[in-house]
C-alpha atoms as a PDB file:
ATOM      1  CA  UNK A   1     161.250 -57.802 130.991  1.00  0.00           C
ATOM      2  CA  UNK A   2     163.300 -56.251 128.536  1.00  0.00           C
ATOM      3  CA  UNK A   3     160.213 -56.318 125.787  1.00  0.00           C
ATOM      4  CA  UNK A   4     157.868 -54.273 128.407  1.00  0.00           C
ATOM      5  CA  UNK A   5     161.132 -51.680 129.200  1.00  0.00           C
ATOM      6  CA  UNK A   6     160.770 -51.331 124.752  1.00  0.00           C
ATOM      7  CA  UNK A   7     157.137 -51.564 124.715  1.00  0.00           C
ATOM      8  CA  UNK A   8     156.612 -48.637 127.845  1.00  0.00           C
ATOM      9  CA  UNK A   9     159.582 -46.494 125.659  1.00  0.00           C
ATOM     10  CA  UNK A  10     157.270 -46.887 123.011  1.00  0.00           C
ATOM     11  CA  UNK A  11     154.200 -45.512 124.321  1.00  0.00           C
ATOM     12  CA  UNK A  12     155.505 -42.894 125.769  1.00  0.00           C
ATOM     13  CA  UNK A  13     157.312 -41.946 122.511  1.00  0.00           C
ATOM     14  CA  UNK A  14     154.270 -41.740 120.926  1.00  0.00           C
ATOM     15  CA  UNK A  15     152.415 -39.691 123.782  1.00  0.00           C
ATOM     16  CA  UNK A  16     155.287 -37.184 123.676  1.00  0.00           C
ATOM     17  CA  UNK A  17     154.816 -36.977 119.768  1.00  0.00           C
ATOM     18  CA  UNK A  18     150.929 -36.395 120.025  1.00  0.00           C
ATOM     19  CA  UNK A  19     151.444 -33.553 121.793  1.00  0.00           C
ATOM     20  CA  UNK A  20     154.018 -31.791 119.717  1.00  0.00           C
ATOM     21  CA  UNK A  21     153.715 -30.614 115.936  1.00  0.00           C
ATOM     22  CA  UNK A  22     151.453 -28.411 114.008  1.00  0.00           C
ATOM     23  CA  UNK A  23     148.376 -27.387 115.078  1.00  0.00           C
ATOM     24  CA  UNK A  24     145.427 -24.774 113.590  1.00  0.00           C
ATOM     25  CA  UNK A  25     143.464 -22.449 114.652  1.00  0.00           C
ATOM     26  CA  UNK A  26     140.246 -21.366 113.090  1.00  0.00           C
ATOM     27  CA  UNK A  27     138.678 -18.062 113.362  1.00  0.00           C
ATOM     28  CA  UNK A  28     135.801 -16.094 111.902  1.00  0.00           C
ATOM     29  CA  UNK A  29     136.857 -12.868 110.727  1.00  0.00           C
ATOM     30  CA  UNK A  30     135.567  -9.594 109.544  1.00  0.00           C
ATOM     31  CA  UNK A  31     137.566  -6.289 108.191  1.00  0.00           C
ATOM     32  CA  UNK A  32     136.232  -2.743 107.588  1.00  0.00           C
ATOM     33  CA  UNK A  33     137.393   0.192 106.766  1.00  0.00           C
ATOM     34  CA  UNK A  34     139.396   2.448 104.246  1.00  0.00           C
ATOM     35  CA  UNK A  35     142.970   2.110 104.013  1.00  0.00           C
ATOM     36  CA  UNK A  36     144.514   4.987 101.465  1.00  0.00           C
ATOM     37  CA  UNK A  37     145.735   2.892  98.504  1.00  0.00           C
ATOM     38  CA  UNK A  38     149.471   2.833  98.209  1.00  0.00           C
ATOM     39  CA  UNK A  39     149.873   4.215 101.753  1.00  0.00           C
ATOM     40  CA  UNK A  40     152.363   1.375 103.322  1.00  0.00           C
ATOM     41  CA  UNK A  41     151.393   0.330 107.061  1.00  0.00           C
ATOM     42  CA  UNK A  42     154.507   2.519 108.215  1.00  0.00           C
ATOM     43  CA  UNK A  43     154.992   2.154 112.225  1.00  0.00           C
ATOM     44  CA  UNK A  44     152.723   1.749 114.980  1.00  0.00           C
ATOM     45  CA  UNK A  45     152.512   2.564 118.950  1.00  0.00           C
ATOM     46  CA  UNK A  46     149.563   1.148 120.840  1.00  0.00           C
ATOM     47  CA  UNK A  47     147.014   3.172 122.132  1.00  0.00           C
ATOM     48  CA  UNK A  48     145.250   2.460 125.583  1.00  0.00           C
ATOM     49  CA  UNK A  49     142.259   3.418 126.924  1.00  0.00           C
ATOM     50  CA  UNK A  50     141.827   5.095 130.228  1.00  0.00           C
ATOM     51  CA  UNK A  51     140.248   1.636 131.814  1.00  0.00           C
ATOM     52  CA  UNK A  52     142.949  -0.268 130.036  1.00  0.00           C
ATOM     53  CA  UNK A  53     145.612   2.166 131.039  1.00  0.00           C
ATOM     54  CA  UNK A  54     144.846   0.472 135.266  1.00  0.00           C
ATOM     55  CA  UNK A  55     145.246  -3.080 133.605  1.00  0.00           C
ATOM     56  CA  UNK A  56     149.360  -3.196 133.797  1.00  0.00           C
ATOM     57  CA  UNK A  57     151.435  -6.017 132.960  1.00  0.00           C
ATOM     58  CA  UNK A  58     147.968  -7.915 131.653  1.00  0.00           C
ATOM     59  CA  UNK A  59     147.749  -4.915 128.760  1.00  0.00           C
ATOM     60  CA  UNK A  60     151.175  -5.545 128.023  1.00  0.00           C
ATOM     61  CA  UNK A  61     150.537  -9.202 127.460  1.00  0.00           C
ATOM     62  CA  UNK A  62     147.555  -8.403 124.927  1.00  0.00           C
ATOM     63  CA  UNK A  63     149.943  -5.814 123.068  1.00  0.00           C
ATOM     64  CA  UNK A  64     152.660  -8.507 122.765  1.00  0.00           C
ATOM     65  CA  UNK A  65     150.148 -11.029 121.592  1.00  0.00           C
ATOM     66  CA  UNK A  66     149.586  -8.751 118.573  1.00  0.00           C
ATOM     67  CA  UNK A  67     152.661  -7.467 117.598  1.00  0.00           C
ATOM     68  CA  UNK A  68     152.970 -10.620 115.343  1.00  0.00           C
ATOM     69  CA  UNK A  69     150.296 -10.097 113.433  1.00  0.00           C
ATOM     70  CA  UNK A  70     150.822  -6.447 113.044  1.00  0.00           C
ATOM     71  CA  UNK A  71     154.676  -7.285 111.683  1.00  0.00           C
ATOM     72  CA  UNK A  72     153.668 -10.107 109.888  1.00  0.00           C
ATOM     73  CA  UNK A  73     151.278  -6.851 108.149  1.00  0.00           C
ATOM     74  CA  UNK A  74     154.084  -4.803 107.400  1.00  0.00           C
ATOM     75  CA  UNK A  75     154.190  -2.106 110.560  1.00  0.00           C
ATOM     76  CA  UNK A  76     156.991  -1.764 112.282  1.00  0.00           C
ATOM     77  CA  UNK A  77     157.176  -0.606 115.804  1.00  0.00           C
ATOM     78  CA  UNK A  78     157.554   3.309 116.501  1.00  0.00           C
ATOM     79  CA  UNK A  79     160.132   4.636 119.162  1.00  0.00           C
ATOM     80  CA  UNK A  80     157.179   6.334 120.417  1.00  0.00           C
ATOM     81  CA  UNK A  81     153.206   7.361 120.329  1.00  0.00           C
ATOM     82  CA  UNK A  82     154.459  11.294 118.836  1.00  0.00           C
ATOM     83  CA  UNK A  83     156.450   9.450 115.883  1.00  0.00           C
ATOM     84  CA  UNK A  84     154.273   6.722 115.067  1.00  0.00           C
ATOM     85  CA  UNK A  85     152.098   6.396 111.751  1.00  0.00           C
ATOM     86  CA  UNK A  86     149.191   5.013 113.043  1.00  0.00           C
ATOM     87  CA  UNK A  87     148.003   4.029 116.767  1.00  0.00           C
ATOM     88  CA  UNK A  88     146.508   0.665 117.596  1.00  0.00           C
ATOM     89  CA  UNK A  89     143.531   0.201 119.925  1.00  0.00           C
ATOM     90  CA  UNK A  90     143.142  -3.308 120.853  1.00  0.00           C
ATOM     91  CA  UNK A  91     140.587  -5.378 122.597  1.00  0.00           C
ATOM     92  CA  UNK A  92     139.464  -8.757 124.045  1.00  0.00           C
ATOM     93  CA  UNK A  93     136.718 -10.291 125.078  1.00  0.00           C
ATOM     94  CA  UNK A  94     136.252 -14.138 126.498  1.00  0.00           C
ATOM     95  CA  UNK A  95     133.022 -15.090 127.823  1.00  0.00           C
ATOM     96  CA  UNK A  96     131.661 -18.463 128.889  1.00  0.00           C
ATOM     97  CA  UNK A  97     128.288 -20.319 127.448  1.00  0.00           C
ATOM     98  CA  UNK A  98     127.523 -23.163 129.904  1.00  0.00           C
ATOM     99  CA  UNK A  99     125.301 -25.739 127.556  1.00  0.00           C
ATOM    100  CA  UNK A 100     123.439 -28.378 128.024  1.00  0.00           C
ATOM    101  CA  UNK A 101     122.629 -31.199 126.042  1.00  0.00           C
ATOM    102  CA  UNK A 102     118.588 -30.581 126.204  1.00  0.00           C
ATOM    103  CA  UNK A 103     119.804 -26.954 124.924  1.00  0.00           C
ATOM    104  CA  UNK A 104     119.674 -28.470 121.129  1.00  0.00           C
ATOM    105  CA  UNK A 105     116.795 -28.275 119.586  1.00  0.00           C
ATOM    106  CA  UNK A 106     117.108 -31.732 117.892  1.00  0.00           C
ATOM    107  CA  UNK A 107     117.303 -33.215 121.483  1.00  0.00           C
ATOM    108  CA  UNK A 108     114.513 -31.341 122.140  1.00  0.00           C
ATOM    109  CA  UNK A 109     112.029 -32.580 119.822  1.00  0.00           C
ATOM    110  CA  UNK A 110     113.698 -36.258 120.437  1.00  0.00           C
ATOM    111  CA  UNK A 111     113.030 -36.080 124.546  1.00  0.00           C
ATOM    112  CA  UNK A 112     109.179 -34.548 123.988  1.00  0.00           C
ATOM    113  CA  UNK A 113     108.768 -37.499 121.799  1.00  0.00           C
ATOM    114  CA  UNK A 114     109.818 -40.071 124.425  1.00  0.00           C
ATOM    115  CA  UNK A 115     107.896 -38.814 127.186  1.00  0.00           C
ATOM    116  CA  UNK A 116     104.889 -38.734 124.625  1.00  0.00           C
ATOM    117  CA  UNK A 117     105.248 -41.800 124.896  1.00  0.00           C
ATOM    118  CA  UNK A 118     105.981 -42.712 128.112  1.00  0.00           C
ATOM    119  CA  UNK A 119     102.941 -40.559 129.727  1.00  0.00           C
ATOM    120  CA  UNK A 120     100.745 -41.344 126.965  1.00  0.00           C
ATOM    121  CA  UNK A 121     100.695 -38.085 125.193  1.00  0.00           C
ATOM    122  CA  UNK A 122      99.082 -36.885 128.152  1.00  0.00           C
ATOM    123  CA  UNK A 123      99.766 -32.798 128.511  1.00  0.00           C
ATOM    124  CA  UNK A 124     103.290 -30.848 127.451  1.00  0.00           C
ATOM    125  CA  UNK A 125     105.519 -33.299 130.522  1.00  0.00           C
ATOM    126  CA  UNK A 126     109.217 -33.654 130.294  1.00  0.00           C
ATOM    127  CA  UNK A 127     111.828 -35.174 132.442  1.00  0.00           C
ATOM    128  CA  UNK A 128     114.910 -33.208 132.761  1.00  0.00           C
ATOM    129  CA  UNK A 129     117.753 -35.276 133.238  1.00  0.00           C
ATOM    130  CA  UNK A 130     119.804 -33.385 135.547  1.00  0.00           C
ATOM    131  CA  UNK A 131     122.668 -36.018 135.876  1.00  0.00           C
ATOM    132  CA  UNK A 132     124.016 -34.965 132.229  1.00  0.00           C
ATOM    133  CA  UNK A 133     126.839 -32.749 132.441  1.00  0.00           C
ATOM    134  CA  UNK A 134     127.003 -29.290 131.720  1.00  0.00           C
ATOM    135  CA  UNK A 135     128.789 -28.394 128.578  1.00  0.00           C
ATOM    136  CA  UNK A 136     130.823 -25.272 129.154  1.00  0.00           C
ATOM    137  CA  UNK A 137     132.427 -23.333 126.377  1.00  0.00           C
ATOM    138  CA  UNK A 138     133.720 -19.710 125.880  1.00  0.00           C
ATOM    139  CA  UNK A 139     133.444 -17.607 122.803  1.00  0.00           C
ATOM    140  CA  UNK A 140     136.383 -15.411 122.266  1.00  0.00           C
ATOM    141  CA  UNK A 141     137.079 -12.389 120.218  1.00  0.00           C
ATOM    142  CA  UNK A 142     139.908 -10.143 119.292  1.00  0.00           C
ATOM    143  CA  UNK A 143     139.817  -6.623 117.816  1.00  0.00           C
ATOM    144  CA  UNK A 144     142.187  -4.260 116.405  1.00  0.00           C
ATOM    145  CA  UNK A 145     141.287  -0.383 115.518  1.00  0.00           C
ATOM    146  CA  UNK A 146     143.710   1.284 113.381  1.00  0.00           C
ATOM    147  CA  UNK A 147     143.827   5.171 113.468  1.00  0.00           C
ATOM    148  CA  UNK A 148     146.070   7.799 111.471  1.00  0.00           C
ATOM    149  CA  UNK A 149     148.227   9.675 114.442  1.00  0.00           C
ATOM    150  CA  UNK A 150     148.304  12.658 113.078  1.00  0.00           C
ATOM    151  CA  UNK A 151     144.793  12.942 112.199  1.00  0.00           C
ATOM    152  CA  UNK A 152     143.112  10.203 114.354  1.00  0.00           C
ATOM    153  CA  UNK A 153     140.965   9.431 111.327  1.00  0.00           C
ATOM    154  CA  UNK A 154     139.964   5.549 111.932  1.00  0.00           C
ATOM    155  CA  UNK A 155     141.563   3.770 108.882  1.00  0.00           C
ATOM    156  CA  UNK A 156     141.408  -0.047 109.607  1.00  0.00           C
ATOM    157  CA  UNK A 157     138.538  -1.962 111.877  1.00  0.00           C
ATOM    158  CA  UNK A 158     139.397  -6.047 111.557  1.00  0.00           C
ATOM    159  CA  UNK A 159     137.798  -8.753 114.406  1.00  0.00           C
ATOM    160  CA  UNK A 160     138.442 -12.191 115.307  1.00  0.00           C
ATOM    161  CA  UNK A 161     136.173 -15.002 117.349  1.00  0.00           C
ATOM    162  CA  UNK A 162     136.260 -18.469 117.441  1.00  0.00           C
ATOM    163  CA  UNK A 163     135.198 -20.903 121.032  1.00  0.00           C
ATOM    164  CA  UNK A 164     136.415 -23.594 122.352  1.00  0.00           C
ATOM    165  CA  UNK A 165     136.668 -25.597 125.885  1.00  0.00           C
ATOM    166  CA  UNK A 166     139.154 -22.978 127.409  1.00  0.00           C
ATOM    167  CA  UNK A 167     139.542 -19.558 127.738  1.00  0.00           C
ATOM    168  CA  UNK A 168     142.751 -19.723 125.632  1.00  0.00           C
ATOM    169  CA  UNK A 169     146.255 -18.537 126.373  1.00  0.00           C
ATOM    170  CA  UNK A 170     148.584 -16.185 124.880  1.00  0.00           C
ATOM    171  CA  UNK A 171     149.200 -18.332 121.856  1.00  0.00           C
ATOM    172  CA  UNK A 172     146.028 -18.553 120.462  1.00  0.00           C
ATOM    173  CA  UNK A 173     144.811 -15.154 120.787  1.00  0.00           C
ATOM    174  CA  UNK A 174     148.379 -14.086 119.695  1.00  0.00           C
ATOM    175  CA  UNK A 175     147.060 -16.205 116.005  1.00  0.00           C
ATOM    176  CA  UNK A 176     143.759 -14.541 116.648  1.00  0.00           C
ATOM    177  CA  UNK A 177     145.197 -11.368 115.676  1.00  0.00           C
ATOM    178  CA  UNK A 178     147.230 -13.112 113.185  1.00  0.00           C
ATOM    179  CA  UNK A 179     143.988 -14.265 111.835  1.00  0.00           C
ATOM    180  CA  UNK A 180     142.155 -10.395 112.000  1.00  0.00           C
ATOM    181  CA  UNK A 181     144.834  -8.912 109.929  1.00  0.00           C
ATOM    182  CA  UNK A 182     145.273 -11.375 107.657  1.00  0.00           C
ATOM    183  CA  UNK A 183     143.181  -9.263 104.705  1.00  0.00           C
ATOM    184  CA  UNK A 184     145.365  -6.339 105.656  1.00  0.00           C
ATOM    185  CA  UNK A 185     145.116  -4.210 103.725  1.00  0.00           C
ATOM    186  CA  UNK A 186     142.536  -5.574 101.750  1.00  0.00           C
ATOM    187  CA  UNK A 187     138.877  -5.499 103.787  1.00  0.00           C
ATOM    188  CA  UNK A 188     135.891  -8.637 104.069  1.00  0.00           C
ATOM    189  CA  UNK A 189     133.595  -7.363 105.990  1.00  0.00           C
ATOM    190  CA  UNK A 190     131.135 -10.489 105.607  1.00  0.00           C
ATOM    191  CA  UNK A 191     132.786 -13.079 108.339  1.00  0.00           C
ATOM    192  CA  UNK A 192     134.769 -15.842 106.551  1.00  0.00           C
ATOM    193  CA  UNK A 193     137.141 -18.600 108.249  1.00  0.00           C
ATOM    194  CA  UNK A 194     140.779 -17.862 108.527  1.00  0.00           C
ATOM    195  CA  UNK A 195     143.337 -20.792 109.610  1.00  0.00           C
ATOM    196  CA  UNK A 196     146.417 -20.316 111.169  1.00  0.00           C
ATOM    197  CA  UNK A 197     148.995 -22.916 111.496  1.00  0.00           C
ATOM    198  CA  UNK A 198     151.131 -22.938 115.099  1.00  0.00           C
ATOM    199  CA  UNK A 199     153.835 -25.126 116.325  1.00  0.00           C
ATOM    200  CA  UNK A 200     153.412 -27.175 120.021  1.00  0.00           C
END
């Protein structure tokens, strides 16, 4: 009895350390624009749009989500919008892709084969095997627009996407932005694969 108490403390030690650690996150990511050379990022203030101005306490969730990456840049935050350097224009987008598996075209040219066969190569008839499951996935994005206050010149343009099974949580798009600014103030616009390390 006392060997399954150890054995049960066991598992369960090991489930528990699964799910903890370091993790990464991948993104594609693109940057654009012209940031003055030797200008230092300064401080920020976030600028909203009017639509984004009715969105509240969600907003104030996407601004916190990038205020890491935009310290881990170099800006610092601004008492306010008047004495800030530069304003930052943020946005998200999730959307979901429901796939199926007859959606590749690999499985296509496999499943015409088959029923080739099976019907004797007898007209263009497939079966569609509606008992597979439905894959779904959502692509996500991040952006960040940079803009000089005083002359609301746009100075720095960097994006983020990557997909997955979920729509994601603060976390990840929080090292989304991570990942967008991490050329700062360098730019790529050509999309190239950024990792960023988190901690469960």
């Amino acid at each position: 009895m006392q060997r399954r108490h150890l054995l049960l403390s066991a598992v369960a030690l090991a489930a528990l350390s699964a799910c903890s650690g370091p993790y990464t996150i991948r993104s594609e990511v693109s940057s654009f624009g012209t940031w003055p050379a030797g200008r230092a990022p300064g401080s920020y203030a976030f600028e909203r749009l009017p639509s984004q101005q009715q969105e509240g306490s969600r907003q104030t969730e996407l601004e916190d989500a990038a205020r890491v990456a935009l310290e881990k840049a170099g800006f610092k935050p601004a008492a306010d919008a008047k004495s800030a350097d530069v304003l930052v224009a943020l946005g998200v987008r999730v959307s979901a892709q429901e796939r199926a598996p007859w959606d590749d075209p690999l499985w296509w040219r496999w499943h015409g084969n088959i029923n080739a066969w099976r019907y004797g190569r007898m007209g263009r008839s497939y079966y569609y095997p509606l008992h597979y499951p439905v894959d779904r996935r959502y692509d996500r994005e991040v952006a960040l627009l940079l803009r000089d206050r005083g002359s609301s010149e746009p100075l720095y343009e960097a994006r983020a996407s990557n997909d997955g099974l979920t729509q994601g949580d603060a976390d990840l798009i929080s090292a989304m932005f991570e990942a967008a600014l991490s050329d700062f103030p360098n730019t790529r616009p050509e999309p190239h694969a950024i990792a960023v390390q988190r901690i469960r």
